[in-house]
C-alpha atoms as a PDB file:
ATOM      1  CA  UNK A   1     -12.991 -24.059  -6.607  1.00  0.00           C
ATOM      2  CA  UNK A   2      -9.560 -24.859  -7.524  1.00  0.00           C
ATOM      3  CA  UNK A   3      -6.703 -25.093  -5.095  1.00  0.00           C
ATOM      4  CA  UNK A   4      -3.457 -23.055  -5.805  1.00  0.00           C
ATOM      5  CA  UNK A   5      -0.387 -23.115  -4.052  1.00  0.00           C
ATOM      6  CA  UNK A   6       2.498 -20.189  -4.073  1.00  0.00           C
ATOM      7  CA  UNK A   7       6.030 -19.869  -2.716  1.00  0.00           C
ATOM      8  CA  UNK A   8       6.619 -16.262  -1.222  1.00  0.00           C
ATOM      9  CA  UNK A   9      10.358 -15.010  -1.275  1.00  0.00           C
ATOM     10  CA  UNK A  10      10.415 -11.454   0.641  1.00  0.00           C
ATOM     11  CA  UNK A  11      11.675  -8.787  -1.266  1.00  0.00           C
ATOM     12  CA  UNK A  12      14.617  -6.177   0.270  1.00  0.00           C
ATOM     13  CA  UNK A  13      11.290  -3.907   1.167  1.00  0.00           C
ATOM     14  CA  UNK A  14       9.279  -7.081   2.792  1.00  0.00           C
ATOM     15  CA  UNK A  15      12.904  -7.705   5.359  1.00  0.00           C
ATOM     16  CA  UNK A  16      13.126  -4.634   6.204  1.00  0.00           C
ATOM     17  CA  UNK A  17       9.993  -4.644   7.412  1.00  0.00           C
ATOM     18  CA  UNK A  18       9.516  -8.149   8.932  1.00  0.00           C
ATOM     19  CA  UNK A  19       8.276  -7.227  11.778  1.00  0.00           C
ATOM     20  CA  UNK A  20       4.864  -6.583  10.265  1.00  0.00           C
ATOM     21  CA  UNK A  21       4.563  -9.675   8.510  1.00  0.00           C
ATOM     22  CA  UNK A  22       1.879 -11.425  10.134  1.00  0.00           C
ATOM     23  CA  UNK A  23      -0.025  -8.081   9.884  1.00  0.00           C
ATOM     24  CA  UNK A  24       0.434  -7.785   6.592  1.00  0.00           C
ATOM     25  CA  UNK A  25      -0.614 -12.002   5.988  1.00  0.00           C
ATOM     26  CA  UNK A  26      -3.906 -10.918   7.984  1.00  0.00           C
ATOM     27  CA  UNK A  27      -4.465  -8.449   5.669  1.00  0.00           C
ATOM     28  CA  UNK A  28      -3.594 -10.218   2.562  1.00  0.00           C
ATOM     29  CA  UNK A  29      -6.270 -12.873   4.028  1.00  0.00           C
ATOM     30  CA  UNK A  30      -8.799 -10.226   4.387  1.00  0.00           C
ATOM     31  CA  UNK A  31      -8.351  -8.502   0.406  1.00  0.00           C
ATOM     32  CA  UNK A  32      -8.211 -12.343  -0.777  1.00  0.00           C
ATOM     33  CA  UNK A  33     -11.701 -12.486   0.886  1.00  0.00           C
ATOM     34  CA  UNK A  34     -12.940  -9.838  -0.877  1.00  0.00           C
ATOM     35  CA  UNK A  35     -11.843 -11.298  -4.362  1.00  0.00           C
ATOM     36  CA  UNK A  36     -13.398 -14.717  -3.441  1.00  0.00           C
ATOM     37  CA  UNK A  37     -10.368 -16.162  -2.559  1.00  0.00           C
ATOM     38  CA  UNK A  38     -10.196 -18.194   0.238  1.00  0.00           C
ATOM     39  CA  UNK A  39      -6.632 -18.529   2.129  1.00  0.00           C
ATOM     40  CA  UNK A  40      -6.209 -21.919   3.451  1.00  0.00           C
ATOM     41  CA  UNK A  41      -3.013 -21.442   5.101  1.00  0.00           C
ATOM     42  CA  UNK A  42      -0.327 -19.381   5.430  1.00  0.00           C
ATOM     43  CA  UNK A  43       3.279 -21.095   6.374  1.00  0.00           C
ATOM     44  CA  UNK A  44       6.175 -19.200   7.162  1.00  0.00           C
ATOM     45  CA  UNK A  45       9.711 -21.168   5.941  1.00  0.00           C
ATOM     46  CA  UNK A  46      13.266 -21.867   6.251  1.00  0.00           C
ATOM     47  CA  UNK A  47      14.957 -23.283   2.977  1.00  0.00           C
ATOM     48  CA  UNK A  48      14.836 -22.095  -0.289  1.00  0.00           C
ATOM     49  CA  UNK A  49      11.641 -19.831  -0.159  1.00  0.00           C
ATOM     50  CA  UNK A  50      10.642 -17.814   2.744  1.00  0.00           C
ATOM     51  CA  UNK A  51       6.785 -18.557   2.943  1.00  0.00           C
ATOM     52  CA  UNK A  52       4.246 -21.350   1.545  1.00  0.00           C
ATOM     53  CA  UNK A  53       0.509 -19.921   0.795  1.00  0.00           C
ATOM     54  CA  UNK A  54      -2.313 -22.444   0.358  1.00  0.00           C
ATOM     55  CA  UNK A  55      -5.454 -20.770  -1.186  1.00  0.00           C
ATOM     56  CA  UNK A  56      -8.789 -21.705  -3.241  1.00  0.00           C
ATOM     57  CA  UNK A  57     -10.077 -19.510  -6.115  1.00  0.00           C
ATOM     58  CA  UNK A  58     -13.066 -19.663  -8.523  1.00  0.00           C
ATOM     59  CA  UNK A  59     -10.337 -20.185 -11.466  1.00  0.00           C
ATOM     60  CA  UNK A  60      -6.575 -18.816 -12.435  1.00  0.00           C
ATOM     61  CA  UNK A  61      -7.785 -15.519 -13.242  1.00  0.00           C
ATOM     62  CA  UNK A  62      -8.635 -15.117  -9.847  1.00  0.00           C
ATOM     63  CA  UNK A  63      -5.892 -16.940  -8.280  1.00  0.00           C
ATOM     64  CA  UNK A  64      -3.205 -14.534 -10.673  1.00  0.00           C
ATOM     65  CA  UNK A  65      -5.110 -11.307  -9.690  1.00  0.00           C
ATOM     66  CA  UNK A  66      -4.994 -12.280  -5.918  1.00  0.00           C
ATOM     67  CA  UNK A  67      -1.446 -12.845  -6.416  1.00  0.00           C
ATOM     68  CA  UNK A  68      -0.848  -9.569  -8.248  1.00  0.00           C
ATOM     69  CA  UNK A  69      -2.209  -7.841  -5.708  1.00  0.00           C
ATOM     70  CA  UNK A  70       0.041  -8.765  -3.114  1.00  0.00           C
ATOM     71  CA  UNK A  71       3.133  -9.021  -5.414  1.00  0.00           C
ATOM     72  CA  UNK A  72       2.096  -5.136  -5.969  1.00  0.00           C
ATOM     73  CA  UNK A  73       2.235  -4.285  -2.335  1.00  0.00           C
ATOM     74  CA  UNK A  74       6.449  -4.823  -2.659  1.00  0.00           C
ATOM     75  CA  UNK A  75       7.003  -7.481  -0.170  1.00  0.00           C
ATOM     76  CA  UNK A  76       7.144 -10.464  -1.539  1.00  0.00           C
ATOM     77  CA  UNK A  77       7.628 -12.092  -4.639  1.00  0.00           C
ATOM     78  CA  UNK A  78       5.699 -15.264  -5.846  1.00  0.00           C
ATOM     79  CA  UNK A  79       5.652 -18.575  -7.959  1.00  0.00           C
ATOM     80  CA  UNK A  80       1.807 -20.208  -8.289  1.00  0.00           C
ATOM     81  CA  UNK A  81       0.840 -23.516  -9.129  1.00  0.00           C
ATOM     82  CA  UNK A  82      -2.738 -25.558  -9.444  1.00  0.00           C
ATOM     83  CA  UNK A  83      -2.506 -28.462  -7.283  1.00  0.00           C
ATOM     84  CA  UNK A  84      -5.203 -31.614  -6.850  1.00  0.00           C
ATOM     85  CA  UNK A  85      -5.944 -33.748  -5.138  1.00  0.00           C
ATOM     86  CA  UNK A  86      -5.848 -37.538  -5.503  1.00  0.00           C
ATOM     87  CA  UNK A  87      -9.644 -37.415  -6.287  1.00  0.00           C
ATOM     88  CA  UNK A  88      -8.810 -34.810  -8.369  1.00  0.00           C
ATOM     89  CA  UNK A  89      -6.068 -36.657 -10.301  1.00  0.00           C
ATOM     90  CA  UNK A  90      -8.824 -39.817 -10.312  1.00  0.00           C
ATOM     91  CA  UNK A  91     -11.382 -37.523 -12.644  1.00  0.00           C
ATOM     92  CA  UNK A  92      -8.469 -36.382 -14.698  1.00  0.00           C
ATOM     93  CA  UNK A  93      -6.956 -40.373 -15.338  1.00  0.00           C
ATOM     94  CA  UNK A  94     -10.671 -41.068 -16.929  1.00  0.00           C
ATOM     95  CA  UNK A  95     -10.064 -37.642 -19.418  1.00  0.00           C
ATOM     96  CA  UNK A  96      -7.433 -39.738 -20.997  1.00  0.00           C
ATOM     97  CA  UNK A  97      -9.049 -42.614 -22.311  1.00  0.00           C
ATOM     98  CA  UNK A  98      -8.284 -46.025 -23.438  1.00  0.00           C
ATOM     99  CA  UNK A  99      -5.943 -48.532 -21.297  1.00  0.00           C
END
């Protein structure tokens, strides 16, 4: 599995709403599930972006439909990234080759 983390920013429709927010995390978490994505965390912010999701999927095709879905529900809005680990950065240096 790969690890993935977006920034949320709400969206006019997600403030107005706000109220419902952890309800509507829950059921993010629950339809991630269901696409075999598993939510790590879920971080609410102050600073230049509003939330923080951490999240493993089977590949980016996975990870970009999980975060279509939500995008589609009007709320937020997202930026993704593939993160690693330091192991993960290890396997990668020994891809490269030579000194």
């Amino acid at each position: 599995m790969a690890r993935f983390v977006a920034t949320v920013r709400f969206t006019d429709q997600g403030i107005k709403s706000i109220r419902e927010t952890t309800q509507r995390a829950a059921a993010f978490k629950t339809a991630a599930k269901r696409m075999g994505v598993k939510i790590v965390d879920i971080y609410w912010c102050l600073g230049p972006f509003d939330g923080l999701l951490l999240f493993d999927a089977p590949d980016s095709q996975v990870a970009t439909s999980a975060m279509l879905y939500l995008a589609a529900q009007g709320n937020v809005k997202t930026e993704t990234a593939e993160v690693f680990s330091a192991a993960d950065v290890e396997k990668i240096l020994q891809g490269i080759g030579g000194k």
